[in-house]
Protein backbone atom coordinates (compact mmCIF):
# COMPACT_ATOMS: atom_id res chain seq x y z
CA UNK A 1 57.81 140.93 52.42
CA UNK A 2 58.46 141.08 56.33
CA UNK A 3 58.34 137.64 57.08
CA UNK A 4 59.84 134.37 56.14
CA UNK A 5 58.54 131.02 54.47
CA UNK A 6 58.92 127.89 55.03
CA UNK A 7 60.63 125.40 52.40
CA UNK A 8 57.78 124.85 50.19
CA UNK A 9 58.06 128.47 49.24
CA UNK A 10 54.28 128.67 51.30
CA UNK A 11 53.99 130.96 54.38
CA UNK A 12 51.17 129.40 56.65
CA UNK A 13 49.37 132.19 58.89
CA UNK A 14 46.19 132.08 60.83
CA UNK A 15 44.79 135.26 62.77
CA UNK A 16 44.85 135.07 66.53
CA UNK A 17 44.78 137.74 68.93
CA UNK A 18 45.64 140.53 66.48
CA UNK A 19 48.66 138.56 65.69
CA UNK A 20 49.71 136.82 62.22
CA UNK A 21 50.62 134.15 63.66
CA UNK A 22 53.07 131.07 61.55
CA UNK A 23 53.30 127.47 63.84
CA UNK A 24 56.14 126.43 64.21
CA UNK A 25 58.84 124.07 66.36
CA UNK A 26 59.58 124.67 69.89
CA UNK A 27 63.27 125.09 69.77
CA UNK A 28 62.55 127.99 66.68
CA UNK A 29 64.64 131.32 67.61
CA UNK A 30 62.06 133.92 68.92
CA UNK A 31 59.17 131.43 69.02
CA UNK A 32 56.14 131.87 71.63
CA UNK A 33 54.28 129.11 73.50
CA UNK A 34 50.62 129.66 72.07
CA UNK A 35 47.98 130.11 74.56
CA UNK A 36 44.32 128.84 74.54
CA UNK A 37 40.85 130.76 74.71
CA UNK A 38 41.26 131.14 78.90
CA UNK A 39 45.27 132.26 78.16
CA UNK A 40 46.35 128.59 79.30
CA UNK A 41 49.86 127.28 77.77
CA UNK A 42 49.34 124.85 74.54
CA UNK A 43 51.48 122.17 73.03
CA UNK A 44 51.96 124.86 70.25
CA UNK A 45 54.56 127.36 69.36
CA UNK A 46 54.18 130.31 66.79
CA UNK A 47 56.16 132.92 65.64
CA UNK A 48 53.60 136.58 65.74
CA UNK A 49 53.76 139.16 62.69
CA UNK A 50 52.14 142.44 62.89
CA UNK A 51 51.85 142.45 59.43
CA UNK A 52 52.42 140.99 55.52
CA UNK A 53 52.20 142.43 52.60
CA UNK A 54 51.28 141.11 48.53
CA UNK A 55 49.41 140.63 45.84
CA UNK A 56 45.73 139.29 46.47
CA UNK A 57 45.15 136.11 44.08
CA UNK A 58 42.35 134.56 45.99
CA UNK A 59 39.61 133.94 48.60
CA UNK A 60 39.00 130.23 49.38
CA UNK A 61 36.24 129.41 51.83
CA UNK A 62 36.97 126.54 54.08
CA UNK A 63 35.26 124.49 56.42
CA UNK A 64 36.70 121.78 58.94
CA UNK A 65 35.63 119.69 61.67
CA UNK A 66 37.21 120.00 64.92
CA UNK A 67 36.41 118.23 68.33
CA UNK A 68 32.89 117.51 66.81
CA UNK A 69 32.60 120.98 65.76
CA UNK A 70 32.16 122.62 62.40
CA UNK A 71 35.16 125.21 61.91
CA UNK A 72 33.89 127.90 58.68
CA UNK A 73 36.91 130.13 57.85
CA UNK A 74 38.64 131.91 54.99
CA UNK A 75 42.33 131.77 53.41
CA UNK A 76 43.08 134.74 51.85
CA UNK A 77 46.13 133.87 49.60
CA UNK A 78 48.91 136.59 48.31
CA UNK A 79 51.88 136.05 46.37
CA UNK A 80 55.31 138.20 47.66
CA UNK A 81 57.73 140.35 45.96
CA UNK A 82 60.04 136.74 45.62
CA UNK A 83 56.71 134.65 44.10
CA UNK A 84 56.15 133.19 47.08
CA UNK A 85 52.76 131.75 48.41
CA UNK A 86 51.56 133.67 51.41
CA UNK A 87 47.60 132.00 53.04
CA UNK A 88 46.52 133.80 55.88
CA UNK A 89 43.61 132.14 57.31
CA UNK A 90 41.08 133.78 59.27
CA UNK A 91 37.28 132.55 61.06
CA UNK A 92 34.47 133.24 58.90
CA UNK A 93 32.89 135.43 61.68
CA UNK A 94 35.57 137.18 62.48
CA UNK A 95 36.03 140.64 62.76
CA UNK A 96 39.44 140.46 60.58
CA UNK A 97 37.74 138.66 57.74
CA UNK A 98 34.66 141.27 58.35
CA UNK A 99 36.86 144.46 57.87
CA UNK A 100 39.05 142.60 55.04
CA UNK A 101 35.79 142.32 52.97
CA UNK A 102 34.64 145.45 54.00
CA UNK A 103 37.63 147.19 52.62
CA UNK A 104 38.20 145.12 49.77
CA UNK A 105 35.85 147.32 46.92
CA UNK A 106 38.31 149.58 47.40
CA UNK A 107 41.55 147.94 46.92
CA UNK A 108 43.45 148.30 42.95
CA UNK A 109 43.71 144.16 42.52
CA UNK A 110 46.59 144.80 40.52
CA UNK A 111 48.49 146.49 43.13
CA UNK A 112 50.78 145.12 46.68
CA UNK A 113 48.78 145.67 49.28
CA UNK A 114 49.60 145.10 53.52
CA UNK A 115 47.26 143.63 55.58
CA UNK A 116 47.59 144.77 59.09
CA UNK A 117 45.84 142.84 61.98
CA UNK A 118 45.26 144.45 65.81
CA UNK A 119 43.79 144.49 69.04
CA UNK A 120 42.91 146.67 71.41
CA UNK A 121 41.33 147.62 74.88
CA UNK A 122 37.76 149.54 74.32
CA UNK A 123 38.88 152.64 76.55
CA UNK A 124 34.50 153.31 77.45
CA UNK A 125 34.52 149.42 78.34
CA UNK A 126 37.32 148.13 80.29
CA UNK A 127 38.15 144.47 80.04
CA UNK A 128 36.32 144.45 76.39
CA UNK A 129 39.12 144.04 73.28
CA UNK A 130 38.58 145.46 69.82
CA UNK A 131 39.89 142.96 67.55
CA UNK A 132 40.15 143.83 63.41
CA UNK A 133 42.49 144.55 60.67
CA UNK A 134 43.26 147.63 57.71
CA UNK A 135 44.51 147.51 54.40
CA UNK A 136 47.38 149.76 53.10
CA UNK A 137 48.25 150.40 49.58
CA UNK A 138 50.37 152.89 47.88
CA UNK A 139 51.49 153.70 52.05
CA UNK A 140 47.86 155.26 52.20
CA UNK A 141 45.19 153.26 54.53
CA UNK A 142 42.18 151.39 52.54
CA UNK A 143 39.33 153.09 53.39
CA UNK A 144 36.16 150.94 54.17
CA UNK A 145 33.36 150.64 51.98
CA UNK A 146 31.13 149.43 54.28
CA UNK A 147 30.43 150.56 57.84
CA UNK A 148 28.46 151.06 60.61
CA UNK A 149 27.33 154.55 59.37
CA UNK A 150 26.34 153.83 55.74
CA UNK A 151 26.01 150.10 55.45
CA UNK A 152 25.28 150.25 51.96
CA UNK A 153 23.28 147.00 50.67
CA UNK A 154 24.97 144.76 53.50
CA UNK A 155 22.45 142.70 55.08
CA UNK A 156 22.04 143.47 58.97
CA UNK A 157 23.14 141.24 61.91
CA UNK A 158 20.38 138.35 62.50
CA UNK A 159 19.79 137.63 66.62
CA UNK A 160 20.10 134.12 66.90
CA UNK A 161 20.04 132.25 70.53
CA UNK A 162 23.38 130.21 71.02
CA UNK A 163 24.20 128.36 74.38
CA UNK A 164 20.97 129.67 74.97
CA UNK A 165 21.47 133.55 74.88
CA UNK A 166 20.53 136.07 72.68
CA UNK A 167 23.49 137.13 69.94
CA UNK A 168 24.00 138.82 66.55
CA UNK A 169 25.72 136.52 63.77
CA UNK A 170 27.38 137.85 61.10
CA UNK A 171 26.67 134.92 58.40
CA UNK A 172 24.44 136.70 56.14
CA UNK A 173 26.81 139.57 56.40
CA UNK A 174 29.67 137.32 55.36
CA UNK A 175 27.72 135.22 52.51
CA UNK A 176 26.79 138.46 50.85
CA UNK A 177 30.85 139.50 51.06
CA UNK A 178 31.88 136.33 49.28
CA UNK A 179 29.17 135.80 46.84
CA UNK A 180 30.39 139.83 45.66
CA UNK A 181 34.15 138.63 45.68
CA UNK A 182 33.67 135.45 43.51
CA UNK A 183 31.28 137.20 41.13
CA UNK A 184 32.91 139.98 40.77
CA UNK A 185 36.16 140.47 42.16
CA UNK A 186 38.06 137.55 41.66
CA UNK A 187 37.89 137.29 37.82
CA UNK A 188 39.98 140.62 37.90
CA UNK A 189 42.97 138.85 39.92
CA UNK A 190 45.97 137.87 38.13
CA UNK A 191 48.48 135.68 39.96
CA UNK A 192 52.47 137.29 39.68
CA UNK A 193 54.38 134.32 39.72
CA UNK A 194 56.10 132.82 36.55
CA UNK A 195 54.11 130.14 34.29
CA UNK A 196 55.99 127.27 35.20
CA UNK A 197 54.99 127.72 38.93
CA UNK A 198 51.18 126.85 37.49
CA UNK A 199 50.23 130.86 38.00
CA UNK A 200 47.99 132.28 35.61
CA UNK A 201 50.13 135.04 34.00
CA UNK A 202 47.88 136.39 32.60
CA UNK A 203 48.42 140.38 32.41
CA UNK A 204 46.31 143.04 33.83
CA UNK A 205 42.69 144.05 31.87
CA UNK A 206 43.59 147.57 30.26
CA UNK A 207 40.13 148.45 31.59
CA UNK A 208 39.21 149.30 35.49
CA UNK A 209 37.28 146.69 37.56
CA UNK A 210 34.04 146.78 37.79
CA UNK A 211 32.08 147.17 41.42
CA UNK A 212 28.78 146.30 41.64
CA UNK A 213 25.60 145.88 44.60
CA UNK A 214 23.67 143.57 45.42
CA UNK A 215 21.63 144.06 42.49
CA UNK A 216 24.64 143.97 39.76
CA UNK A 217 24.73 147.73 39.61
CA UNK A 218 27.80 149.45 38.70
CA UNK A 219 28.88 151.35 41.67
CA UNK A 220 31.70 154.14 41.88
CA UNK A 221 34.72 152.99 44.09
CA UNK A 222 34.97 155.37 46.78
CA UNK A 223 35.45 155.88 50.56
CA UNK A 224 32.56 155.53 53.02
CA UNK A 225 31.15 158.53 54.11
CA UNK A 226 33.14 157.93 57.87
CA UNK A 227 35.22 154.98 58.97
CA UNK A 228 34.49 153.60 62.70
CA UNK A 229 37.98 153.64 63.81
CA UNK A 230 40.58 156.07 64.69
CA UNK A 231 43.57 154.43 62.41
């Protein structure tokens, strides 16, 4: 794996800024002061990764209250090439955990995968930043199975009016992604690490996993017919 962990074998990263980003103290070699949402200095230091790489063993769902505010986001947890614990933890809305789901049909569960998070200027509209992440197995890119182009049986944006304007939330979107994982995704992952770490060694099914829509019927795994970015 490219990064280190701390001494509970667990690497702690949360997605910020198209940055895997691990907390950590202020004197750390190489470590940056974290800035807020209007690029202000924090309390907060971090060491940034551009990437990480694994085994998948699970999606948890999370939700937290902070400042009075109900936080919804998901840990995606891998397990490295040394059996360590890797949770990457990213909002609920987000456009990481968006394009991780969206990619995820298409990914061999048994296999190391990267995740690679980025950001980026939109070149038609200045000032606006693209903000997402891609899969890599086998050194080939994850293609998405679900995009703008050929949705599939994703449910559409809703408009919704927060801080009274007009927007498009993504929670129906995101529902319908983790119902799909839990029902039929994670049964097929199979955690690396050695018994006595409390893993479930239990080995591979000699049989292909099974992808399904909305409406529990098999589905081929396969590329969408275009992806909307150019990497």
């Amino acid at each position: 794996m490219a990064v280190g962990n701390n001494e509970n074998n667990t690497l702690y990263l949360s997605v910020r800024k198209g940055k895997l980003c691990q907390t950590v103290p202020d004197n750390t070699p190489k470590a940056l002061n974290r800035l807020d949402k209007d690029n202000k200095p924090t309390k907060y230091w971090e060491l940034r990764y551009e990437w990480v790489d694994g085994i998948l063993i699970d999606v948890i769902k999370k939700e937290t209250e902070h400042e009075g505010q109900l936080i919804k986001s998901f840990r995606v947890l891998m397990v490295d090439e040394g059996h360590n614990l890797v949770s990457i933890e990213m909002l609920f809305n987000s456009p990481y955990a968006s394009r991780f789901f969206s990619a995820l049909q298409n990914l061999n569960p048994f296999e190391k995968f990267k995740i690679s998070v980025w950001m980026f200027e939109d070149k038609e509209t200045p000032g606006k930043m693209i903000q997402g992440c891609t899969l890599y197995q086998d050194g080939d890119k994850v293609p998405l199975f679900y995009t703008k182009e050929n949705p599939r049986d994703l449910p559409p944006f809703e408009k919704i009016v927060r801080d009274g304007k007009e927007v498009l939330d993504s929670t129906a979107q995101m529902d319908f992604h983790y119902a799909h994982f839990l029902q039929y995704i994670k049964p097929e992952l199979r955690d690396p690490r050695p018994k006595d770490n409390g893993a479930n060694t239990q080995g591979p099914r000699t049989t292909e996993p099974t992808h399904v829509n909305a409406q529990g019927v098999p589905i081929a795994i396969e590329a969408a017919d275009t992806d909307d970015l150019p990497f």
